[in-house]
Protein backbone atom coordinates (compact mmCIF):
# COMPACT_ATOMS: atom_id res chain seq x y z
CA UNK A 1 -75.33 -10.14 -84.02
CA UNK A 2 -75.82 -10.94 -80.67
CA UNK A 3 -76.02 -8.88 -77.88
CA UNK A 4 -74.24 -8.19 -74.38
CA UNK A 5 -76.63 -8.77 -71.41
CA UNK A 6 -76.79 -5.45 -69.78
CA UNK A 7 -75.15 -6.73 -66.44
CA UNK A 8 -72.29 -7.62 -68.35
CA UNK A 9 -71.88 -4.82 -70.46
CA UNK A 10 -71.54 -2.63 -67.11
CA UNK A 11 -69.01 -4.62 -65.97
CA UNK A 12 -66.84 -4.06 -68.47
CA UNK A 13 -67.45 -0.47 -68.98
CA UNK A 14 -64.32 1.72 -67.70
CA UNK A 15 -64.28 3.31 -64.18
CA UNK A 16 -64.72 7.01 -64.85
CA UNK A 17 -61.66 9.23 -64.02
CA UNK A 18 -63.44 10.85 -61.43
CA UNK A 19 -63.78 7.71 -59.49
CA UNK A 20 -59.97 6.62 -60.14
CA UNK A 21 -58.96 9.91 -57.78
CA UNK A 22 -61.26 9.31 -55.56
CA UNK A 23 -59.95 5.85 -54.62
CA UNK A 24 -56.63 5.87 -55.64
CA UNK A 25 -55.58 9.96 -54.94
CA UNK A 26 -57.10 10.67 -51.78
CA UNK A 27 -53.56 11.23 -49.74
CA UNK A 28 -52.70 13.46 -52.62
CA UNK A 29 -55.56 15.48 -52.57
CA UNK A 30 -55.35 15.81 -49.03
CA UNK A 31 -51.77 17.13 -49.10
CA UNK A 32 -50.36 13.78 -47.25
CA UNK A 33 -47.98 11.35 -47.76
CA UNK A 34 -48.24 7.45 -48.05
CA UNK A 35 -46.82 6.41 -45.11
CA UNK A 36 -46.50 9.47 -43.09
CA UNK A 37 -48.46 8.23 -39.58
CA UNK A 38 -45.96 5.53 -38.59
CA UNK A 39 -43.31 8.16 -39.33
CA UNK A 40 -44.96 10.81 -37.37
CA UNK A 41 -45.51 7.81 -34.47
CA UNK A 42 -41.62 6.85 -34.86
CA UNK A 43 -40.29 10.44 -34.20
CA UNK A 44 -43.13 11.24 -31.26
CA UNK A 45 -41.56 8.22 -29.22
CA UNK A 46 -38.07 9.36 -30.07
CA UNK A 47 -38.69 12.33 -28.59
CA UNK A 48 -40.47 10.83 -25.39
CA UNK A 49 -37.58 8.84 -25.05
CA UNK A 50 -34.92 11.71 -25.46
CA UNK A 51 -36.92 13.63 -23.20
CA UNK A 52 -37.20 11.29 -20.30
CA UNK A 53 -33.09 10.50 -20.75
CA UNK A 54 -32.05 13.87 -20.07
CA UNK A 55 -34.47 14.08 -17.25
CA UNK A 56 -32.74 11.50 -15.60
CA UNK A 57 -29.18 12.76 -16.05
CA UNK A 58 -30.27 16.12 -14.83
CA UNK A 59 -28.40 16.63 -11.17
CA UNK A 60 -30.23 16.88 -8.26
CA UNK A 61 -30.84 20.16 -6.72
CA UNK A 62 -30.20 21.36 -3.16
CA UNK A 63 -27.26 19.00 -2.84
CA UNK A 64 -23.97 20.45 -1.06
CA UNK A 65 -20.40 18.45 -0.40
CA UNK A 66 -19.01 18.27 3.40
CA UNK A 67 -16.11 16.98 5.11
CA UNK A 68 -15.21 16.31 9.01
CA UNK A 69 -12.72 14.46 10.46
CA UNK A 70 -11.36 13.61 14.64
CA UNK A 71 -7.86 12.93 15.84
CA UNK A 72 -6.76 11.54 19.08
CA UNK A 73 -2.99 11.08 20.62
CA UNK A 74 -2.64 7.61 21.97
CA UNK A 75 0.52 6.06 23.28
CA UNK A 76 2.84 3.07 21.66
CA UNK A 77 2.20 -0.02 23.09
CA UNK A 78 4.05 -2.46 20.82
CA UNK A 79 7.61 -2.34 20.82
CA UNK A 80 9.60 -3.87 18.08
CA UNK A 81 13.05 -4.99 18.45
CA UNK A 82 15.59 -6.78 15.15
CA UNK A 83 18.81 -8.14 16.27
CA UNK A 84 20.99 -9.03 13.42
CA UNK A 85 24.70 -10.18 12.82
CA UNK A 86 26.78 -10.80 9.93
CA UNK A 87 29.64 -13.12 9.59
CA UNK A 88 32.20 -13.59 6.65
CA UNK A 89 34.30 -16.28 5.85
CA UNK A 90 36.72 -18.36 2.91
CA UNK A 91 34.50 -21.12 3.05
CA UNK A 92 30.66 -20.92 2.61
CA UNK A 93 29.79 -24.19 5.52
CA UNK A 94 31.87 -22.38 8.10
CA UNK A 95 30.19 -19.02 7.77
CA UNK A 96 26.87 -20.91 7.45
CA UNK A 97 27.33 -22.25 10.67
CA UNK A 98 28.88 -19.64 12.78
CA UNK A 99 25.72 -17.92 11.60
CA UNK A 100 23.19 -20.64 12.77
CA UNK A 101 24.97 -20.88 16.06
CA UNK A 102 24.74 -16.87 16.64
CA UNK A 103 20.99 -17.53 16.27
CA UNK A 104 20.89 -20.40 18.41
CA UNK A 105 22.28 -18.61 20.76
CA UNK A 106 20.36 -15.31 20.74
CA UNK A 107 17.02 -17.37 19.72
CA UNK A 108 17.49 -19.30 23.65
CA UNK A 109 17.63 -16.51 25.67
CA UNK A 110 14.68 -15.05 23.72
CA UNK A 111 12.59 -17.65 24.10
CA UNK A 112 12.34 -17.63 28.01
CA UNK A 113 10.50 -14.24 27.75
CA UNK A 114 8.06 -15.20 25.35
CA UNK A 115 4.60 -15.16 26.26
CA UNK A 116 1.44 -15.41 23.73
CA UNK A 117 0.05 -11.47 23.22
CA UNK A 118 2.79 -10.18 25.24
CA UNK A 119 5.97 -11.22 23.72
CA UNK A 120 6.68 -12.88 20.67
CA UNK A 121 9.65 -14.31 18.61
CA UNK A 122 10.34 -15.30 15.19
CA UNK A 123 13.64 -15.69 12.91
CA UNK A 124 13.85 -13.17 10.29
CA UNK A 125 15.86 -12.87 6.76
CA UNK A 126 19.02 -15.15 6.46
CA UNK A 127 21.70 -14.61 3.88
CA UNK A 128 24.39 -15.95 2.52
CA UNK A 129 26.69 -14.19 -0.63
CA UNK A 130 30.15 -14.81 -2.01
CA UNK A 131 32.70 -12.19 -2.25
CA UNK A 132 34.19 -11.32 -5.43
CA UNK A 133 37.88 -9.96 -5.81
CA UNK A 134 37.99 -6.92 -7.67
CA UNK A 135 40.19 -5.96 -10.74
CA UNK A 136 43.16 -4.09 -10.20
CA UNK A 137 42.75 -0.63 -11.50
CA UNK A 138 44.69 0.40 -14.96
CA UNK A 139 47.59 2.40 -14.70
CA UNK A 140 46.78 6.11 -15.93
CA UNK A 141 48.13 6.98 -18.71
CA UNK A 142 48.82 3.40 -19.85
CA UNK A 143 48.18 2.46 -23.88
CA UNK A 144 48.30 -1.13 -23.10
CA UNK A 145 44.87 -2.68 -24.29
CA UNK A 146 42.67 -3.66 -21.55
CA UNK A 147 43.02 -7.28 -21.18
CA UNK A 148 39.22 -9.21 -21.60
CA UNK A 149 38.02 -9.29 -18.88
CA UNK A 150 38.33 -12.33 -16.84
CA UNK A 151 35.82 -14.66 -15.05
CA UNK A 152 34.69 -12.89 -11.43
CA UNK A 153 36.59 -15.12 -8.79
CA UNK A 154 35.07 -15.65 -5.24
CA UNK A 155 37.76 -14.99 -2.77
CA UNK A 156 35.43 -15.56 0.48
CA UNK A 157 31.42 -15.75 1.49
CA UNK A 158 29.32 -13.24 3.86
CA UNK A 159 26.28 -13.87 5.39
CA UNK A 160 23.56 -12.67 8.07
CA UNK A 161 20.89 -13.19 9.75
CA UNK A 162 17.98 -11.82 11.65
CA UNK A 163 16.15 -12.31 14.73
CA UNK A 164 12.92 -9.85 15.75
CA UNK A 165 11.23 -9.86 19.08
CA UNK A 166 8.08 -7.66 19.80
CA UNK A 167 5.10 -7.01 21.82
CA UNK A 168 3.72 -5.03 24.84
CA UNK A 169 5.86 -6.33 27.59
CA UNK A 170 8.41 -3.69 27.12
CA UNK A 171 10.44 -3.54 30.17
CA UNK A 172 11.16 -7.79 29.60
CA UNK A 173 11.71 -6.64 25.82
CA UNK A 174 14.91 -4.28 26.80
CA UNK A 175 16.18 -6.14 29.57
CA UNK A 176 16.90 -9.02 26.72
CA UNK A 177 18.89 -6.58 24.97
CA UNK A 178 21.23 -6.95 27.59
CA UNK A 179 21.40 -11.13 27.60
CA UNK A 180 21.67 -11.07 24.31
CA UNK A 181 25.41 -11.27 23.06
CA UNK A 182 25.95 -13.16 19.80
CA UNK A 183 23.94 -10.56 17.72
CA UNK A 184 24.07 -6.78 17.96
CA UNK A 185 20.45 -4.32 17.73
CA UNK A 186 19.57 -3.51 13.99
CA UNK A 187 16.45 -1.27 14.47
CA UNK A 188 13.95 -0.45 17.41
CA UNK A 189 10.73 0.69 16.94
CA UNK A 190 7.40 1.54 18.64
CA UNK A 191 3.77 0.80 16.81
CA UNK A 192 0.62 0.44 18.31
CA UNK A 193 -0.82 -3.07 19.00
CA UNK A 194 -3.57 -4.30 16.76
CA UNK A 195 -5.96 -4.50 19.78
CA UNK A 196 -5.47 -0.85 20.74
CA UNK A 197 -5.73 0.71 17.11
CA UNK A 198 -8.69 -1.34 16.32
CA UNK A 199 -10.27 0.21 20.06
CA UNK A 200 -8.81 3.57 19.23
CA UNK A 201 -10.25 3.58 15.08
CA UNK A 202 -13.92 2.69 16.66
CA UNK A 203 -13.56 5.92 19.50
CA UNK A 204 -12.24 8.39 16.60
CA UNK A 205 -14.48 6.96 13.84
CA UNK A 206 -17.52 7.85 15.93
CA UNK A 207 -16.66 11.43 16.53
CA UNK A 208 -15.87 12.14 12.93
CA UNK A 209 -19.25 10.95 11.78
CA UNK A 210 -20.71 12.95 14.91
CA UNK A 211 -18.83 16.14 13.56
CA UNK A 212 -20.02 15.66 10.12
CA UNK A 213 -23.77 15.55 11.31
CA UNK A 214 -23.66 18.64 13.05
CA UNK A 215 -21.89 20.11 10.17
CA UNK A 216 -24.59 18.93 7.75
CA UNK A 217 -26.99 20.32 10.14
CA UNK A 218 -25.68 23.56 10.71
CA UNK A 219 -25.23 24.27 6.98
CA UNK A 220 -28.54 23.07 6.14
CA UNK A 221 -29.89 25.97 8.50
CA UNK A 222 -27.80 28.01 7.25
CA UNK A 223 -29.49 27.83 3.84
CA UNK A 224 -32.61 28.23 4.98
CA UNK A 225 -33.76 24.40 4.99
CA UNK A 226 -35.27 22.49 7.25
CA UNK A 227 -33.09 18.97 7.28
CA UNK A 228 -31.57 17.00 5.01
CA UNK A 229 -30.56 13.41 3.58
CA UNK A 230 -27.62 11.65 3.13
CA UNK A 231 -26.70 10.38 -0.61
CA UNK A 232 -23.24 9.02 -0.04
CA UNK A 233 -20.61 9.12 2.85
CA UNK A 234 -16.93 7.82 2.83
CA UNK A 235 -15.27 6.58 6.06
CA UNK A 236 -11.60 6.53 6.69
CA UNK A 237 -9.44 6.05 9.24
CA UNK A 238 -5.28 7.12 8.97
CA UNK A 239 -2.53 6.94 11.21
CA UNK A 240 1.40 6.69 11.09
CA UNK A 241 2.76 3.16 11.50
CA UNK A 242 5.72 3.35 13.79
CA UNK A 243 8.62 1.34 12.23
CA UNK A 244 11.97 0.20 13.34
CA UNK A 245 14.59 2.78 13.39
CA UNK A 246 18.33 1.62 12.00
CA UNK A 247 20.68 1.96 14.97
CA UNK A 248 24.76 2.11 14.78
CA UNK A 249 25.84 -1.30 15.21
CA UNK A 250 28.71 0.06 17.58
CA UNK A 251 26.29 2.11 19.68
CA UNK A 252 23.69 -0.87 19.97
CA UNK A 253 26.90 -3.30 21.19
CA UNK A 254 27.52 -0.86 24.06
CA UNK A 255 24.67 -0.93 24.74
CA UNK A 256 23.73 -4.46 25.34
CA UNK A 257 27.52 -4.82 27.19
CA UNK A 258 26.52 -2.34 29.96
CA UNK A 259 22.43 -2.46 30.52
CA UNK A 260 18.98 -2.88 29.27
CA UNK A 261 18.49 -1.21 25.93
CA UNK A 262 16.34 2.27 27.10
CA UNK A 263 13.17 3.13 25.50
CA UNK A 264 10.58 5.07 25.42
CA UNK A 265 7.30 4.93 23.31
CA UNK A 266 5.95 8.08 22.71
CA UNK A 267 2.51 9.00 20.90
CA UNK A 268 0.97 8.24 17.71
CA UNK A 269 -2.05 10.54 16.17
CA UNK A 270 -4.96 8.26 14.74
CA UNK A 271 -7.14 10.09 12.17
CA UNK A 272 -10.94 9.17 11.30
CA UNK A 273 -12.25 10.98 7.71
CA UNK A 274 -16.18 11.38 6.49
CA UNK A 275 -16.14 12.61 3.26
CA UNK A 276 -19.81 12.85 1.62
CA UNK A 277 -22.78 14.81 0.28
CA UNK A 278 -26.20 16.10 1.60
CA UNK A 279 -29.20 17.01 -0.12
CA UNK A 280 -30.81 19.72 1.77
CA UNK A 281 -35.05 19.63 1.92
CA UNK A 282 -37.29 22.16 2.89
């Protein structure tokens, strides 16, 4: 029989139990888990992360909301003036044209006031309908069926039209009322000119932001702090845009027959807003 070299024999002999634990049972022995340090690592960054996220939505401290706001009476110096007329006719052309020539007419005579950024002219809406005759009423009491009702039938046309004159030259602006004779006053009304609100918005808008600094100052003493920051403002500016009052056709005639069309303009209040918040430092 022959026999195993002794090198060989050893390397076939089993590992010993002992040994087997030893490599293979170490986490067990230990009381840990396969795989437990990338776990561990997985929930320590979701926790980082967490943390730093609600840190960032946590709201600043020492922050307080103020208001302020300036007003100032200004006169009107835009004056807005809509002549109108309406004509009605059987046949559509003729109303069409007595219309046109009503314009014509009052469109002339506006003209020779006109005067870039002091007066100005333009057409406005022009409109022509047909008239419909309506059904005679049913007897009361009547048990006749109601007939079907029939096709509408035009039994004439109505139009109008518009002409609007405005600007700063008042006193030219009312004498026309008076030349004017082929269309009666619709409205009249007083505004102020772009050029002064735009002049007036800069004055007021400065004195509201001046009134909310002081007011940011004075609470911020008030509190016991030493200044403060701005995080966010809001600038606004608000005021009443005159528009063209309806006047009675008859009254407006009368009006134009005897004299220039009085006026006066009156004041308008333009209002500046800050709106905003502070956050107050030692």
């Amino acid at each position: 029989m022959t026999s195993i070299p002794t090198r060989h024999a050893n390397a076939l002999q089993p590992v010993p139990v002992a040994a087997r634990a030893t490599a293979f049972d170490a986490p067990r022995r230990t009381g840990a888990r396969p795989g437990m340090a990338p776990t561990l690592l997985m929930a320590l960054l979701t926790l980082a992360g967490t943390t730093t996220v609600r840190a960032a939505e946590e709201p600043p401290r020492n922050v307080v909301s103020l208001s302020a706001s300036a007003s100032v009476e200004v006169a009107k110096d835009w004056l807005t003036v809509v002549f109108s007329t309406t004509q009605a006719g059987a046949d559509a052309a003729a109303v069409q044209s007595q219309l046109k020539q009503a314009l014509d007419a009052a469109l002339a005579e506006a003209r020779k006031i006109a005067k870039p950024g002091e007066v100005q002219v333009q057409t406005g809406g022009f409109s022509l309908a047909p008239r419909y005759a309506v059904p005679p009423p049913r007897s009361p009491g009547s048990t006749t069926p109601p007939a079907p009702p029939a096709a509408p039938q035009i039994i004439g046309w109505q139009g109008s039209t518009e002409l609007i004159v405005e600007g700063r030259d008042t006193q030219a602006i009312s004498k026309l009322t008076s030349r004017i004779q082929t269309m009666s006053i619709a409205r009249v009304g007083f505004s102020l000119s772009r050029e002064a609100r735009q002049q007036v918005e800069t004055d007021v808008t400065a004195q509201a932001i001046d009134r909310f600094r002081n007011h940011a100052k004075a609470v911020t003493q008030q509190f016991g702090f030493a200044g403060y920051t701005v995080r966010e403002v809001n600038v606004s500016t608000d005021g009443q845009v005159g528009r063209p009052l309806p006047m009675m056709r008859m009254q407006a005639s009368v009006a134009m027959a005897d004299a220039a069309l009085p006026v006066e303009a009156g004041n308008q209040a333009v209002t500046a807003s800050v709106n905003g918040s502070v956050q107050m430092s030692k």
